[in-house]
PDB file of N, CA and C in Angstrom:
ATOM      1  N   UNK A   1     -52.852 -13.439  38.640  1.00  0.00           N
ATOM      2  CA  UNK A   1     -53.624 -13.491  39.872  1.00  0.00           C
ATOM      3  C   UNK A   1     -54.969 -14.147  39.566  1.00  0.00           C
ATOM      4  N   UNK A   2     -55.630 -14.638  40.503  1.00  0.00           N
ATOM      5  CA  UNK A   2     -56.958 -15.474  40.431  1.00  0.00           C
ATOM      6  C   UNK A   2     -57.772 -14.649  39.851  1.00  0.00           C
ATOM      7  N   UNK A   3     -57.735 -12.752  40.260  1.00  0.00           N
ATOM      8  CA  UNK A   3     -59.035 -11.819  39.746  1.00  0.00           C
ATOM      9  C   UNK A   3     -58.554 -11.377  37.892  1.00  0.00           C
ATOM     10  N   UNK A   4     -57.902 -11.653  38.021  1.00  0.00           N
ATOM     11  CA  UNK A   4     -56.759 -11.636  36.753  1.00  0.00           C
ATOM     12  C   UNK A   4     -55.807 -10.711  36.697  1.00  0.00           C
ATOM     13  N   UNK A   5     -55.389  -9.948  35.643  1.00  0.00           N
ATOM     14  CA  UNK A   5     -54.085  -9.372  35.659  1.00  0.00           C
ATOM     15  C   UNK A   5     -53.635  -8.803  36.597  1.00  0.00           C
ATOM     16  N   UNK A   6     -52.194  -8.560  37.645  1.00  0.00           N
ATOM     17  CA  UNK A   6     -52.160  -7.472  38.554  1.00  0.00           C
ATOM     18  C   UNK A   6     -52.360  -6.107  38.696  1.00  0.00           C
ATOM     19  N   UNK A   7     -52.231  -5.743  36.857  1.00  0.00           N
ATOM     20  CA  UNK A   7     -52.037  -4.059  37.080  1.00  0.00           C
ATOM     21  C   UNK A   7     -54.226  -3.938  37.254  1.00  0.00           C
ATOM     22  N   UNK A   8     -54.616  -4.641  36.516  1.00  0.00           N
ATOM     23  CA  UNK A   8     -56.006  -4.501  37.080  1.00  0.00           C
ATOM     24  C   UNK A   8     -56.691  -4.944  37.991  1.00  0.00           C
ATOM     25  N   UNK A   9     -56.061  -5.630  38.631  1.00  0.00           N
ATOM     26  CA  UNK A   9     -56.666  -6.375  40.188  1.00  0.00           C
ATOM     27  C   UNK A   9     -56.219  -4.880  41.331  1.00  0.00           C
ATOM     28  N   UNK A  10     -55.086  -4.832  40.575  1.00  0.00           N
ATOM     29  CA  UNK A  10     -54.414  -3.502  41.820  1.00  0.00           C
ATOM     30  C   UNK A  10     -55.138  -2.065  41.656  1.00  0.00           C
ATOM     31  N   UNK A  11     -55.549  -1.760  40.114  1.00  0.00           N
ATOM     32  CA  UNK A  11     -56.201  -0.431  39.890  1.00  0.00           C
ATOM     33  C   UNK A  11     -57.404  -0.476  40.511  1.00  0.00           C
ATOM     34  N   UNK A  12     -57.987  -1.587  40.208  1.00  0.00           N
ATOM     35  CA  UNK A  12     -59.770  -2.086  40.510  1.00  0.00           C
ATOM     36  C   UNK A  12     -59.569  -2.217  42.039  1.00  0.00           C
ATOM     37  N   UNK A  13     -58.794  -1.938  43.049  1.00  0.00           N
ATOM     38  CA  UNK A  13     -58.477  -2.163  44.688  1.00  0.00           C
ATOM     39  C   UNK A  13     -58.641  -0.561  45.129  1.00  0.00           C
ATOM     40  N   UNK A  14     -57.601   0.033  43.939  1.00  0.00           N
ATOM     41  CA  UNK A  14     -57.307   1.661  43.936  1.00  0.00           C
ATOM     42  C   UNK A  14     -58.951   2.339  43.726  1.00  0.00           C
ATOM     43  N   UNK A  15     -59.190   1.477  42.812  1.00  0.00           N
ATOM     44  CA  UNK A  15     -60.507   2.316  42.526  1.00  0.00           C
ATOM     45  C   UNK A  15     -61.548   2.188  43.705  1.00  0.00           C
ATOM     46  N   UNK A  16     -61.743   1.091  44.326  1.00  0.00           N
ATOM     47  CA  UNK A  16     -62.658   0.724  45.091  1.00  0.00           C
ATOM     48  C   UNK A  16     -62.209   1.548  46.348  1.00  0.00           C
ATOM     49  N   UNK A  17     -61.313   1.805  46.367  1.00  0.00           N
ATOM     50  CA  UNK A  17     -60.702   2.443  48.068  1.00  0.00           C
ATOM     51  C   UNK A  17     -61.009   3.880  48.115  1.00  0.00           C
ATOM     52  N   UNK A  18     -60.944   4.582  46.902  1.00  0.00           N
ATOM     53  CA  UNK A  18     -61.098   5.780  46.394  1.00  0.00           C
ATOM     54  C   UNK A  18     -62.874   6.322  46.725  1.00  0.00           C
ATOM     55  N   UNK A  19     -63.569   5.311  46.062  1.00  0.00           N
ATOM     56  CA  UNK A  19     -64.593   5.355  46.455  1.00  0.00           C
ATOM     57  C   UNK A  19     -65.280   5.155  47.621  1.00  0.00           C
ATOM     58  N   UNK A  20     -65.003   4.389  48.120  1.00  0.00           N
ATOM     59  CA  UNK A  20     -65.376   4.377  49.864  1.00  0.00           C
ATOM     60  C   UNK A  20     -64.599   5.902  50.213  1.00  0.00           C
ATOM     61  N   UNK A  21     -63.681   6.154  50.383  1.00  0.00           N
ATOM     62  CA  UNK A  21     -63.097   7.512  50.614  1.00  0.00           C
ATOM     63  C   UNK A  21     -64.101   8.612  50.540  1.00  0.00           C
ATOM     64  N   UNK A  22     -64.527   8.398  49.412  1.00  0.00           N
ATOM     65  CA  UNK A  22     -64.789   9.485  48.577  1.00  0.00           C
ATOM     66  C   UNK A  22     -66.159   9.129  47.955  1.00  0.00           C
ATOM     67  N   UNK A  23     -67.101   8.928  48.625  1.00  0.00           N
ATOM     68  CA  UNK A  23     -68.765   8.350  48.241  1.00  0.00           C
ATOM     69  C   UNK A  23     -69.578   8.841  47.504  1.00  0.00           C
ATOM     70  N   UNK A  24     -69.608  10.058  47.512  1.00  0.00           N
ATOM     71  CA  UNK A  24     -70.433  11.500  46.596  1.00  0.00           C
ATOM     72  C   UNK A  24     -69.839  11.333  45.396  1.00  0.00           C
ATOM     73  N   UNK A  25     -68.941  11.301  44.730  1.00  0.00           N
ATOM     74  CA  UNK A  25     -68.104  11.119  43.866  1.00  0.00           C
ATOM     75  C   UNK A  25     -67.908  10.201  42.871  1.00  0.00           C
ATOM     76  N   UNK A  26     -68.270  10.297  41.774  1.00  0.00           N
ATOM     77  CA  UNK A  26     -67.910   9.186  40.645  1.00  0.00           C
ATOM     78  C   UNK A  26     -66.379   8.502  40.616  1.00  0.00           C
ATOM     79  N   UNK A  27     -66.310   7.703  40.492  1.00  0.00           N
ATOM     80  CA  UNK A  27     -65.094   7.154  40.045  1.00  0.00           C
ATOM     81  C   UNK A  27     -64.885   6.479  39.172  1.00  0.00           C
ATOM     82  N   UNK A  28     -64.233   6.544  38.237  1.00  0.00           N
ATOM     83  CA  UNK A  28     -64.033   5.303  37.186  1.00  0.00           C
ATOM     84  C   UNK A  28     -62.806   5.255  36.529  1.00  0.00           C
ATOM     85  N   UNK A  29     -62.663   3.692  36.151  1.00  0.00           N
ATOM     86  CA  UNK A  29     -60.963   3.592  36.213  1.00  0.00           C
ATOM     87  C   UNK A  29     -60.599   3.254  34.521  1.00  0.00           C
ATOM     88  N   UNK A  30     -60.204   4.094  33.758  1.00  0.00           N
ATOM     89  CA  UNK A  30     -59.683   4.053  32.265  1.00  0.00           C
ATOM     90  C   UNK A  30     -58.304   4.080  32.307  1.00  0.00           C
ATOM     91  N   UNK A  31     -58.179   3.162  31.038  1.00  0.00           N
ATOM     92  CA  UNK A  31     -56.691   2.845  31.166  1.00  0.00           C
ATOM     93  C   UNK A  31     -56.364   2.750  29.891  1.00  0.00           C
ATOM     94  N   UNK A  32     -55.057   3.345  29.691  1.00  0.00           N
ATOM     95  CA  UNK A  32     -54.165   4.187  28.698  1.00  0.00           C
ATOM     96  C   UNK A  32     -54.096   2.696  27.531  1.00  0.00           C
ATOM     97  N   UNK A  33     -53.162   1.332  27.968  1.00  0.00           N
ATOM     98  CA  UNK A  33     -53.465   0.179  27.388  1.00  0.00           C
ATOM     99  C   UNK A  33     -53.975  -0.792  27.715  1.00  0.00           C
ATOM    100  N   UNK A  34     -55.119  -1.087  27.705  1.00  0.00           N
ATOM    101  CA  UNK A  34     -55.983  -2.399  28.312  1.00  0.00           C
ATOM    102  C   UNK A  34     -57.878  -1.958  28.199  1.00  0.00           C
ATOM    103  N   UNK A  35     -57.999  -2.547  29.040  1.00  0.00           N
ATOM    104  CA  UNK A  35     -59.727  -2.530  29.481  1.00  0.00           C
ATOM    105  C   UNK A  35     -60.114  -2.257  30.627  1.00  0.00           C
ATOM    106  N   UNK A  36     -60.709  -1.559  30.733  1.00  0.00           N
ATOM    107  CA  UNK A  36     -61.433  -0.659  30.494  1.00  0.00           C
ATOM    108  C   UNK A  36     -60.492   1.042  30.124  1.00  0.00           C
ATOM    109  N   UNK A  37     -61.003   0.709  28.572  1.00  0.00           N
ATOM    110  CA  UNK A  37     -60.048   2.141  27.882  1.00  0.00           C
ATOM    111  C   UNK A  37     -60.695   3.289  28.731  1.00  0.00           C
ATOM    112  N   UNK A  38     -59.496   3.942  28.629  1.00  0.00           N
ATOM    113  CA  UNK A  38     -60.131   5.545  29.251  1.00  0.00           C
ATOM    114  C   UNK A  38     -61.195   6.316  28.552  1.00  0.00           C
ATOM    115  N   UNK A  39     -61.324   6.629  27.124  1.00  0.00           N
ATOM    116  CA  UNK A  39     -62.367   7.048  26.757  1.00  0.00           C
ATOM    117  C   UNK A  39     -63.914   6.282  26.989  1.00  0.00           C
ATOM    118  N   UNK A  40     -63.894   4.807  27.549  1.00  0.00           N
ATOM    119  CA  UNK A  40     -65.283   4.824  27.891  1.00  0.00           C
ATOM    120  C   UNK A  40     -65.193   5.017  29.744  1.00  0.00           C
ATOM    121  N   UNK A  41     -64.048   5.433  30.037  1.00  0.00           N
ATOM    122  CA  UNK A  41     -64.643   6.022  31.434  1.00  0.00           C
ATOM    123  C   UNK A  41     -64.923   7.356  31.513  1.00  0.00           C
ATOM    124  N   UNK A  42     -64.555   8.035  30.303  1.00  0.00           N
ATOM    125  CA  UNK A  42     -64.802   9.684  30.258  1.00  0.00           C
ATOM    126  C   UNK A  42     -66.262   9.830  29.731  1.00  0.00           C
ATOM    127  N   UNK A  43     -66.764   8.941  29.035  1.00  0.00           N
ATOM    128  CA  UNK A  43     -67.787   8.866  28.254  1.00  0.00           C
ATOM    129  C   UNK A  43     -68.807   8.539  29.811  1.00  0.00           C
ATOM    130  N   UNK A  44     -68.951   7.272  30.333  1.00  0.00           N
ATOM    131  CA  UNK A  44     -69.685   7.262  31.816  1.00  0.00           C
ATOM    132  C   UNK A  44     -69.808   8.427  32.545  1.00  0.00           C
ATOM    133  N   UNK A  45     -68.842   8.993  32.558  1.00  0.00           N
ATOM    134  CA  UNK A  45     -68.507  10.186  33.486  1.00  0.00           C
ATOM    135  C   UNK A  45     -69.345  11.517  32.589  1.00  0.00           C
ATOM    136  N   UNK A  46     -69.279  11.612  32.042  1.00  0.00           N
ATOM    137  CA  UNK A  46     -70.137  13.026  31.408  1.00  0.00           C
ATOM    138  C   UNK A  46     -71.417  12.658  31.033  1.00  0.00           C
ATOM    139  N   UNK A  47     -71.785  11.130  30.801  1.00  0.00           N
ATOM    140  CA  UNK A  47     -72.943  10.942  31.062  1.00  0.00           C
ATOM    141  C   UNK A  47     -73.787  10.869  32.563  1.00  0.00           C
ATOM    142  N   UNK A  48     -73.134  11.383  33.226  1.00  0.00           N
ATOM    143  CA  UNK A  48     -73.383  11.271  34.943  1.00  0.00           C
ATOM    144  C   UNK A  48     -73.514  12.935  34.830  1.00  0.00           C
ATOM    145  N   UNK A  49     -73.669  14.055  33.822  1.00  0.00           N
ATOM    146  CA  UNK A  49     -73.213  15.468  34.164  1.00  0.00           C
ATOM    147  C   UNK A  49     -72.869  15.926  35.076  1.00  0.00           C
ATOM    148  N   UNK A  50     -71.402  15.280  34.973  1.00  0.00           N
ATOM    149  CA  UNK A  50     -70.522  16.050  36.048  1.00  0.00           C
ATOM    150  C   UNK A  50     -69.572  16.797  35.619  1.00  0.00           C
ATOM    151  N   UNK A  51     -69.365  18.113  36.318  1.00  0.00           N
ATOM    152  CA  UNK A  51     -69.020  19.455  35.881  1.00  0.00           C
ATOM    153  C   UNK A  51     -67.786  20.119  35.901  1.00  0.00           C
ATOM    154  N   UNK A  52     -66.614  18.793  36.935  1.00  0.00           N
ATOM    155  CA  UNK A  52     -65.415  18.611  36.907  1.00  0.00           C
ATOM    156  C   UNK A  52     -64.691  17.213  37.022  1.00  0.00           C
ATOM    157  N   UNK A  53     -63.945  17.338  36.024  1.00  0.00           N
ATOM    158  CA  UNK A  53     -63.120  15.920  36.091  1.00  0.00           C
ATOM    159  C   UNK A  53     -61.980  16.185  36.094  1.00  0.00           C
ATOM    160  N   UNK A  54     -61.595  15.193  37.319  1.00  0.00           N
ATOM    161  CA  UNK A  54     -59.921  15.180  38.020  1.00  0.00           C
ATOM    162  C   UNK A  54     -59.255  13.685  37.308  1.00  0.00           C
ATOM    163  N   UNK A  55     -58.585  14.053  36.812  1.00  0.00           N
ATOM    164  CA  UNK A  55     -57.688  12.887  35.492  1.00  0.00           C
ATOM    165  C   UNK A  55     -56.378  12.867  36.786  1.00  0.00           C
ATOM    166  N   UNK A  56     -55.939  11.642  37.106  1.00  0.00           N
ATOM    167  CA  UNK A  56     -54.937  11.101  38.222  1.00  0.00           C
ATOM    168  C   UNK A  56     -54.420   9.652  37.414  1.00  0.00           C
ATOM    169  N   UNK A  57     -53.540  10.596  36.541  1.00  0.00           N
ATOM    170  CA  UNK A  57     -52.427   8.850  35.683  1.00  0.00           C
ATOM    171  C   UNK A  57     -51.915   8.671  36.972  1.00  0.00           C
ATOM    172  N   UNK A  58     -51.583   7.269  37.281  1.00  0.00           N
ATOM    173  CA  UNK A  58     -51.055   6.356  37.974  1.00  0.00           C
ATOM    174  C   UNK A  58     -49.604   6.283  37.758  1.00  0.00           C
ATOM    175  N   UNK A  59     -48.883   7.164  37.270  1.00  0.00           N
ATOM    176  CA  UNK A  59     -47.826   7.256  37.001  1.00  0.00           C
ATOM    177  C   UNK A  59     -47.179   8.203  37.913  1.00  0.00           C
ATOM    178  N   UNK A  60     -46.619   8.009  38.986  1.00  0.00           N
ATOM    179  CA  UNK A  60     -45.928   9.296  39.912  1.00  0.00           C
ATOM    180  C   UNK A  60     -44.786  10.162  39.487  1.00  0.00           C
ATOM    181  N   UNK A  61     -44.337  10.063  38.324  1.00  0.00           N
ATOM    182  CA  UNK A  61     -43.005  10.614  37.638  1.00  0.00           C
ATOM    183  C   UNK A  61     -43.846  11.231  36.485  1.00  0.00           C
ATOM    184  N   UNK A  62     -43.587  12.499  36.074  1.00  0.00           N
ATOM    185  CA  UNK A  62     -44.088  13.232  34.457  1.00  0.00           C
ATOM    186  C   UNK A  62     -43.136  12.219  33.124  1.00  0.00           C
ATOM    187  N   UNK A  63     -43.997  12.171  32.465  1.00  0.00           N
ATOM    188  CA  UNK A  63     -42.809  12.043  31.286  1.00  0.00           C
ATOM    189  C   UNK A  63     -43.728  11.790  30.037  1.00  0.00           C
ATOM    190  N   UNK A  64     -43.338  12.152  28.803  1.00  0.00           N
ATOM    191  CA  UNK A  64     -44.080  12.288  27.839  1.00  0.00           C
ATOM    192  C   UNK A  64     -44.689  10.965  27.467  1.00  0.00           C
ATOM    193  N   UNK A  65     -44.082  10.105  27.808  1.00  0.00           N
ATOM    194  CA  UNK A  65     -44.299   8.625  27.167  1.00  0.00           C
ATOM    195  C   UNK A  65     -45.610   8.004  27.984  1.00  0.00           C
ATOM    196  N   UNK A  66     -45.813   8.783  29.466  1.00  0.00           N
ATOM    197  CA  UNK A  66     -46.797   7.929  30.330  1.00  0.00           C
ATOM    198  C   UNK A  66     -47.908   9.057  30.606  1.00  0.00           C
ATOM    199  N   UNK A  67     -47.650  10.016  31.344  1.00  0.00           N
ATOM    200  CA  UNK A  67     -48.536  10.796  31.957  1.00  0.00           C
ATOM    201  C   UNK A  67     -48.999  11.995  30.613  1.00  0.00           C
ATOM    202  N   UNK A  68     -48.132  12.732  30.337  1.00  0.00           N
ATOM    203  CA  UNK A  68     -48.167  13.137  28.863  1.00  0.00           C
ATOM    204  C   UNK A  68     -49.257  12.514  27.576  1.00  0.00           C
ATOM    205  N   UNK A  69     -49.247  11.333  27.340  1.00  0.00           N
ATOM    206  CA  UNK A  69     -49.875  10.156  26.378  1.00  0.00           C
ATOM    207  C   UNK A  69     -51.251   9.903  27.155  1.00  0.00           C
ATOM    208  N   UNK A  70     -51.346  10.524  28.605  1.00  0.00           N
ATOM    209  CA  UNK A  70     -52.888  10.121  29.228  1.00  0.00           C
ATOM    210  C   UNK A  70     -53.496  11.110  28.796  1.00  0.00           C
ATOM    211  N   UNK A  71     -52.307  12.583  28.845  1.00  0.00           N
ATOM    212  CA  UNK A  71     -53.183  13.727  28.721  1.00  0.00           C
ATOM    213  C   UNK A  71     -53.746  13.675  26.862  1.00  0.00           C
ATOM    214  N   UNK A  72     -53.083  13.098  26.051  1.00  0.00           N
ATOM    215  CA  UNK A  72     -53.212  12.863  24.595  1.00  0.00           C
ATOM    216  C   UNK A  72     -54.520  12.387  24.673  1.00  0.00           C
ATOM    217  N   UNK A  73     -54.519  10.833  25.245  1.00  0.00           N
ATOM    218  CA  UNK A  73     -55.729  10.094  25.085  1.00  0.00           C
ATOM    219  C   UNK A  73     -56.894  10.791  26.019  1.00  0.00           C
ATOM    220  N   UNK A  74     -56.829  11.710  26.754  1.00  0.00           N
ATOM    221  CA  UNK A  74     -57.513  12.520  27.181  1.00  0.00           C
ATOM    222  C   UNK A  74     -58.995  13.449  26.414  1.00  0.00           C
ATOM    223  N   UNK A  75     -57.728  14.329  26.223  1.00  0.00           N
ATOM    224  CA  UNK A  75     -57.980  15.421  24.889  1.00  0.00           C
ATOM    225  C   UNK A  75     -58.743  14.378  23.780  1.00  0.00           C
ATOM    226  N   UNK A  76     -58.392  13.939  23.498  1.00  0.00           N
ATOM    227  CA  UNK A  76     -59.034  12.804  22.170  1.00  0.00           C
ATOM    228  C   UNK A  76     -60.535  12.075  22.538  1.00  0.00           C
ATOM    229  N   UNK A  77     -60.212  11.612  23.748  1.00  0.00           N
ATOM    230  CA  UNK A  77     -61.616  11.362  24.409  1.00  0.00           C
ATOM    231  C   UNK A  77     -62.889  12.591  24.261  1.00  0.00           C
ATOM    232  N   UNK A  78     -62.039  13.580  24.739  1.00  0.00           N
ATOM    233  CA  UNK A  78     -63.212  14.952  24.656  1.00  0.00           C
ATOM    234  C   UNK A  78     -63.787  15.019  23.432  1.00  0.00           C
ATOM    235  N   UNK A  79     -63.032  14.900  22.408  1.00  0.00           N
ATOM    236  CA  UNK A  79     -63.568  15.778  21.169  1.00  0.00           C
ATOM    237  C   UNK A  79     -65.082  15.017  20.439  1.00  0.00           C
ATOM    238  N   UNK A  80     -65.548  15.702  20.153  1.00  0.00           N
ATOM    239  CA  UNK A  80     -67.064  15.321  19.765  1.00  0.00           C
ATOM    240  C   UNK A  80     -67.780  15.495  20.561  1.00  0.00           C
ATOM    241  N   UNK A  81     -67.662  15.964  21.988  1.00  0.00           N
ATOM    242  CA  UNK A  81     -68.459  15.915  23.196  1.00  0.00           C
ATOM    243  C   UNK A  81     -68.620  17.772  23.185  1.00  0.00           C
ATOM    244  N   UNK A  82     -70.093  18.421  23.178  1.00  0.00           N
ATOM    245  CA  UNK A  82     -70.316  19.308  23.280  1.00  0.00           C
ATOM    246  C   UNK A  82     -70.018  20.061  24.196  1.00  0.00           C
ATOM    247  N   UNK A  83     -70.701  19.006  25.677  1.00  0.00           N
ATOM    248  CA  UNK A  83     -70.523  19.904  26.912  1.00  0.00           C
ATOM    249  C   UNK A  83     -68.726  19.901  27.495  1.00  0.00           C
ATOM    250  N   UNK A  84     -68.229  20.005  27.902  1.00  0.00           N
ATOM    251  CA  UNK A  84     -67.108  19.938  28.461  1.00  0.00           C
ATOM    252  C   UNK A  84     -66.961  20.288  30.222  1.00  0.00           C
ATOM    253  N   UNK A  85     -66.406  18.889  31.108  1.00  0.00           N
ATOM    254  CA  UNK A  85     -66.685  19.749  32.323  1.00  0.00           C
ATOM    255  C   UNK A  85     -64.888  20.470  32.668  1.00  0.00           C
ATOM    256  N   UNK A  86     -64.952  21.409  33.489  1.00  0.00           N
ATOM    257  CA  UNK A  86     -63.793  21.684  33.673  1.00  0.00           C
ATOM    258  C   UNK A  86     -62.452  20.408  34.302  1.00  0.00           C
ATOM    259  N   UNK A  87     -61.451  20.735  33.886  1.00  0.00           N
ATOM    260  CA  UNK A  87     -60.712  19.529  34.114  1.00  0.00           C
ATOM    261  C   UNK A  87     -59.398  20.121  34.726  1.00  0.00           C
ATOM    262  N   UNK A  88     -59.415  19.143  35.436  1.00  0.00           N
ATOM    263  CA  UNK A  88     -58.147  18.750  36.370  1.00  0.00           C
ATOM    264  C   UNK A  88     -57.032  18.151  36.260  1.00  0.00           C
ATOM    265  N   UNK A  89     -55.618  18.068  35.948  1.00  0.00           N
ATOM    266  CA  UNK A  89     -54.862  17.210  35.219  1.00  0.00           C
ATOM    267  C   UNK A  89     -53.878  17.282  36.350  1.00  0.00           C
ATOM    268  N   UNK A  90     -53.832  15.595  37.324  1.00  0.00           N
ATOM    269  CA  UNK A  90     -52.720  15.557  38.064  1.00  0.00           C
ATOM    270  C   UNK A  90     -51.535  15.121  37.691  1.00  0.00           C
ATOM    271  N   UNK A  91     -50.653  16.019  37.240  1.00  0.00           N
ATOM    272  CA  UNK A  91     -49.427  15.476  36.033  1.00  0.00           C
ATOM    273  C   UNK A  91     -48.359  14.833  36.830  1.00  0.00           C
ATOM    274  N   UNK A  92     -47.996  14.825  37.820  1.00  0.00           N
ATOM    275  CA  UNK A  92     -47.101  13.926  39.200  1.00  0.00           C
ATOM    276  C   UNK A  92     -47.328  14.504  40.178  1.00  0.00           C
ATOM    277  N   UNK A  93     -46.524  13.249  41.044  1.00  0.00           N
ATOM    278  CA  UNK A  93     -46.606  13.600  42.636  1.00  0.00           C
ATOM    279  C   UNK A  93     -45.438  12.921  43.152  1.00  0.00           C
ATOM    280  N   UNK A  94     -44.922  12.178  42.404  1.00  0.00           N
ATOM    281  CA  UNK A  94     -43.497  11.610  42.841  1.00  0.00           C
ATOM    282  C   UNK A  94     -42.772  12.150  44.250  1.00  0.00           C
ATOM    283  N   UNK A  95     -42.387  13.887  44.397  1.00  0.00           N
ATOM    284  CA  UNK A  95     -42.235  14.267  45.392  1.00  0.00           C
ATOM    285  C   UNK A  95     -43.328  15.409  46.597  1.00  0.00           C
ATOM    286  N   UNK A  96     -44.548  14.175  46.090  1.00  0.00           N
ATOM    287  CA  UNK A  96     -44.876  15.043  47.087  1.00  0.00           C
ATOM    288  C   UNK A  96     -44.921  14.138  48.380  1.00  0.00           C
ATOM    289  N   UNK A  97     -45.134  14.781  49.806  1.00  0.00           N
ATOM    290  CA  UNK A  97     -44.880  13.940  51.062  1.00  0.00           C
ATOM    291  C   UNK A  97     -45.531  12.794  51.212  1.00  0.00           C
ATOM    292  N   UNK A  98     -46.877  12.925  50.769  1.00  0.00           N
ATOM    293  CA  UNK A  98     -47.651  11.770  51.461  1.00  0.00           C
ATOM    294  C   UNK A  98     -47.190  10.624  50.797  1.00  0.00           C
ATOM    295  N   UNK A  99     -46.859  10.992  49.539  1.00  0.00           N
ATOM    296  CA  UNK A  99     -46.725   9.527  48.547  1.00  0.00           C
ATOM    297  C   UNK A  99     -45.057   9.406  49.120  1.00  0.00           C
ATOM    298  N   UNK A 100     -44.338  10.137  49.247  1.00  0.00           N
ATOM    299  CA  UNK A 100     -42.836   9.820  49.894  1.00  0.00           C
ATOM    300  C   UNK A 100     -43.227   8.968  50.966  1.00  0.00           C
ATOM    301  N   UNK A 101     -44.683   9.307  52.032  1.00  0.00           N
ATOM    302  CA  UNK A 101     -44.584   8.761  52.897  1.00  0.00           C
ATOM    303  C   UNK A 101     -45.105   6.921  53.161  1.00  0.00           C
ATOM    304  N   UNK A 102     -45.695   7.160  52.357  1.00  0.00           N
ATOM    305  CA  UNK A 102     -46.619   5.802  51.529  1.00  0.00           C
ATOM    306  C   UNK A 102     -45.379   4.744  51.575  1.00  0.00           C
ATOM    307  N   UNK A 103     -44.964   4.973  50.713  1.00  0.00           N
ATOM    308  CA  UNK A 103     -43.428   4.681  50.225  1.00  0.00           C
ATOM    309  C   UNK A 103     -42.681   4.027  51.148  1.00  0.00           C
ATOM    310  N   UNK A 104     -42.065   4.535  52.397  1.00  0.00           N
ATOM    311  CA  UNK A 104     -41.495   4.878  53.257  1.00  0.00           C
ATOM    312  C   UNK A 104     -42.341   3.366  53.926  1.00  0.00           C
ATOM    313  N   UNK A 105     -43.702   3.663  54.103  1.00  0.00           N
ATOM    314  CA  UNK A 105     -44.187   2.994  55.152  1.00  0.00           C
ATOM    315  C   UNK A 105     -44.386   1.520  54.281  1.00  0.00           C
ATOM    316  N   UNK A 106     -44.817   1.197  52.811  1.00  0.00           N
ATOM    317  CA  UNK A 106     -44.644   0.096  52.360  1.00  0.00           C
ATOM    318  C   UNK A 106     -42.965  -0.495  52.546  1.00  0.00           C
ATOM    319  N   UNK A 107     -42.450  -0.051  52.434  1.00  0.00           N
ATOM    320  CA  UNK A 107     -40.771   0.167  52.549  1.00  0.00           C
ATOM    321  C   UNK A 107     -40.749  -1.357  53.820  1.00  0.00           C
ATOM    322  N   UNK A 108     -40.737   0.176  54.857  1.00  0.00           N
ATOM    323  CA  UNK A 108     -40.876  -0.633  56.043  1.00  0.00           C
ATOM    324  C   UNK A 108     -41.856  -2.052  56.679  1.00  0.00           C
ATOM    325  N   UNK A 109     -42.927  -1.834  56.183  1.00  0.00           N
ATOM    326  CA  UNK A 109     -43.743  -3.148  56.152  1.00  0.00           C
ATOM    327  C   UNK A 109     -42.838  -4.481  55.230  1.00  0.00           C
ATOM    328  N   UNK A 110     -43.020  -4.356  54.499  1.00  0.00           N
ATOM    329  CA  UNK A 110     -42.039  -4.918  53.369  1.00  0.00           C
ATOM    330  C   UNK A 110     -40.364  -5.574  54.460  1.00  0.00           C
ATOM    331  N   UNK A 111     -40.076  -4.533  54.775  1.00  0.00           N
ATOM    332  CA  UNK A 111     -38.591  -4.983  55.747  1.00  0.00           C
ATOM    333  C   UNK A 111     -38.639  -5.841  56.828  1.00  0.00           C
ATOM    334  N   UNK A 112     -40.279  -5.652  57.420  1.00  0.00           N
ATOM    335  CA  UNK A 112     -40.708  -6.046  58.438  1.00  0.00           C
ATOM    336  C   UNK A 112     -40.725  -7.204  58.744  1.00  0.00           C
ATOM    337  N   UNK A 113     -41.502  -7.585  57.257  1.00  0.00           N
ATOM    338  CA  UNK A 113     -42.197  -9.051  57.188  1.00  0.00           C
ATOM    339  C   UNK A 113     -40.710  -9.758  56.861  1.00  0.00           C
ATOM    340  N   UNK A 114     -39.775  -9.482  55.923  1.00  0.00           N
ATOM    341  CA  UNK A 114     -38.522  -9.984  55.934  1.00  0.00           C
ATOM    342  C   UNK A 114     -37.852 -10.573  57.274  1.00  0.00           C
ATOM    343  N   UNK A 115     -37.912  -9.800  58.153  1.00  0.00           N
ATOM    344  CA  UNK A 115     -37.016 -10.405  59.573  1.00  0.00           C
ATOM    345  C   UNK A 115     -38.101 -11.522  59.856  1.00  0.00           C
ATOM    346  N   UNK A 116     -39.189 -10.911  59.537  1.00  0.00           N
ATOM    347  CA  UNK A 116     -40.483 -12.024  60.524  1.00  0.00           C
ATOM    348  C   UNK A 116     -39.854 -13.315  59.650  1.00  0.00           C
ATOM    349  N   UNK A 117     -39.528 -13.467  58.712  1.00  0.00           N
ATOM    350  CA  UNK A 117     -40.034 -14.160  58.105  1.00  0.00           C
ATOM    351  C   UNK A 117     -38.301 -15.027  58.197  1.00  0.00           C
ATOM    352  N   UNK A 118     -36.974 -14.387  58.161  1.00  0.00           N
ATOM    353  CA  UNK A 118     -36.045 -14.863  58.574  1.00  0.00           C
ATOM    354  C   UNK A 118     -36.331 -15.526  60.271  1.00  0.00           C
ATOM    355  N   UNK A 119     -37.078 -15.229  61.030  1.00  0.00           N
ATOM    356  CA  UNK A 119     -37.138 -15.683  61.887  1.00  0.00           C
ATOM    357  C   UNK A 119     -37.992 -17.013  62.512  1.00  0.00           C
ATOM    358  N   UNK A 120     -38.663 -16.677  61.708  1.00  0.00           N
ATOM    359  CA  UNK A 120     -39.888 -17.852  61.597  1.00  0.00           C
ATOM    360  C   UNK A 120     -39.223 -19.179  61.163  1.00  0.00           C
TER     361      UNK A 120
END
């Protein structure tokens, strides 16, 4: 893509949307392989003393290899860090509704533009 890679043009969209959402709120986007590594977004983040951190892998399915390996590089991030804020670990959501519904509705957009586009 022109902004460069997709999985970071798409996280850096995620991140930005999150934040408008959610304004009071730090956000920052670390990533398991690439740049910006997760330990310097945990590192930003506790330099902001904030007193809970909600960890949300991008992975909607559990499995040791993805969401599991965030919570690794997680934990690893912490250590050496005195203060600790309480933490949050969203380990999936695969079935939960809204993201079924997400789904559902990219689905259909997606199907949409297909006829438009057979028709056109």
């Amino acid at each position: 893509m022109e902004e460069g890679s997709p999985l970071l043009v798409y996280s850096r969209r995620q991140q930005r949307a999150l934040v408008e959402r959610i304004p009071n709120i730090p956000v920052k986007l670390g990533m398991s392989y690439g740049s910006p590594i997760l330990a310097e977004a945990i590192s930003k983040l506790l330099a902001q003393d904030i007193t809970n951190l909600v960890v949300l892998p991008l992975y909607p399915q559990y499995s040791c290899s993805t969401s599991a390996a965030v919570w690794d590089d997680v934990a690893h991030a912490l250590k050496g860090h005195r203060y600790l804020p309480s933490i949050r670990f969203i380990r999936d959501y695969a079935t939960h509704p809204d993201y079924i519904f997400a789904l559902q509705q990219s689905a259909l957009n997606a199907h949409w533009l297909n006829i438009v586009s057979l028709i056109a």
